[in-house]
C-alpha atoms as a PDB file:
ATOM      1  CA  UNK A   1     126.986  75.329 -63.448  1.00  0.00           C
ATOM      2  CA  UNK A   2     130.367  75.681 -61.457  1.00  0.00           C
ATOM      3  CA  UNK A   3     132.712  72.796 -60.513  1.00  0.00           C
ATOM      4  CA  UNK A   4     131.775  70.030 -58.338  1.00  0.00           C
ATOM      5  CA  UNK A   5     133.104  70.004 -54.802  1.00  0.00           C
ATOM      6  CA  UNK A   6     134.108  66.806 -54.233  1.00  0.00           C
ATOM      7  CA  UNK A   7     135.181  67.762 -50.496  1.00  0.00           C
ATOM      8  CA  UNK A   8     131.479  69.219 -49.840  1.00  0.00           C
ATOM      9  CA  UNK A   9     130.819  68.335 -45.914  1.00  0.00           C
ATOM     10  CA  UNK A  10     127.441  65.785 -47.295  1.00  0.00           C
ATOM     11  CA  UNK A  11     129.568  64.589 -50.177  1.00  0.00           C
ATOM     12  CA  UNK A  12     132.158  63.602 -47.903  1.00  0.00           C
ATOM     13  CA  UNK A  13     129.690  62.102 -45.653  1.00  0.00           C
ATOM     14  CA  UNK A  14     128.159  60.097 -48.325  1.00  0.00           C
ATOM     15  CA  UNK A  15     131.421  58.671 -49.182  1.00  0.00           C
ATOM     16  CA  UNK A  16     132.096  58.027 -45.497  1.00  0.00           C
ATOM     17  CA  UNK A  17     128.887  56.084 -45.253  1.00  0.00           C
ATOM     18  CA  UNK A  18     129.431  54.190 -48.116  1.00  0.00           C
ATOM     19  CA  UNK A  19     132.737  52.849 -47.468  1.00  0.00           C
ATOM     20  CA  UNK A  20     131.181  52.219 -43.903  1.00  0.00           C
ATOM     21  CA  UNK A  21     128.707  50.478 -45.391  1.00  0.00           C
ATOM     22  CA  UNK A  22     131.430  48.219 -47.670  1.00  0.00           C
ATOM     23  CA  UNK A  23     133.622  47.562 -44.159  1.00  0.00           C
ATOM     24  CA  UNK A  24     130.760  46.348 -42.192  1.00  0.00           C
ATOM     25  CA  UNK A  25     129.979  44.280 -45.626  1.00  0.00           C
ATOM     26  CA  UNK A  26     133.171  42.460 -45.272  1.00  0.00           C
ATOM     27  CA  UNK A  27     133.061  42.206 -41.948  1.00  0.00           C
ATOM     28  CA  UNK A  28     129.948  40.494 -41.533  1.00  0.00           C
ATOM     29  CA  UNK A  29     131.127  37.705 -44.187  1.00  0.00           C
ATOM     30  CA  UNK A  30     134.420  37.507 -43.413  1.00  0.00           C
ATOM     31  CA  UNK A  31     132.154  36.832 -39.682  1.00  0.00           C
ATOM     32  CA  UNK A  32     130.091  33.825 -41.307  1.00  0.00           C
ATOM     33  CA  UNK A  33     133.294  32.231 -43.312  1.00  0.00           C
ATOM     34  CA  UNK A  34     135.208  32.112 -39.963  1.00  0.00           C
ATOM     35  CA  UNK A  35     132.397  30.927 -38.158  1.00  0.00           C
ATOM     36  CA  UNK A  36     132.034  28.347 -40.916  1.00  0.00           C
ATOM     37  CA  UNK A  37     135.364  27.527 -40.838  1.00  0.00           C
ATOM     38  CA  UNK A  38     135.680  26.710 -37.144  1.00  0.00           C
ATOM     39  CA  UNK A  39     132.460  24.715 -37.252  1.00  0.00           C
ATOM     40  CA  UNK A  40     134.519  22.583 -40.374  1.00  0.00           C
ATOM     41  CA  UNK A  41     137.550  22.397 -38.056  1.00  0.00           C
ATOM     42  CA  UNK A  42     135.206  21.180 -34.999  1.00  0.00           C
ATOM     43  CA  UNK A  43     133.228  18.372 -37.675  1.00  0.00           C
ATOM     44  CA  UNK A  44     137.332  17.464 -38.995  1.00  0.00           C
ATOM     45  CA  UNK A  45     138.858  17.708 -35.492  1.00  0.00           C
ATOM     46  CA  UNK A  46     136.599  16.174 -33.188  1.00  0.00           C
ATOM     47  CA  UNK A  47     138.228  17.231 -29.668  1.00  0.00           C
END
């Protein structure tokens, strides 16, 4: 068993979809806490 390539094109890949899956993660909920906090600020703040 030789070393593991840690920079092996589908190992880099995997870690490329991975931490594009975390982004889009924290994208979509940092998506629903804005959204929920405009719809606060619109039920605090009527205009």
């Amino acid at each position: 068993m030789g070393p593991i390539h840690y920079n092996s094109p589908s190992r880099r890949q995997d870690l490329c979809s991975k931490k594009l899956l975390q982004v889009s993660k924290q994208i979509l909920v940092l998506g629903t806490f804005s959204d929920d906090l405009s719809f606060i600020h619109r039920l605090t703040h009527p205009p």
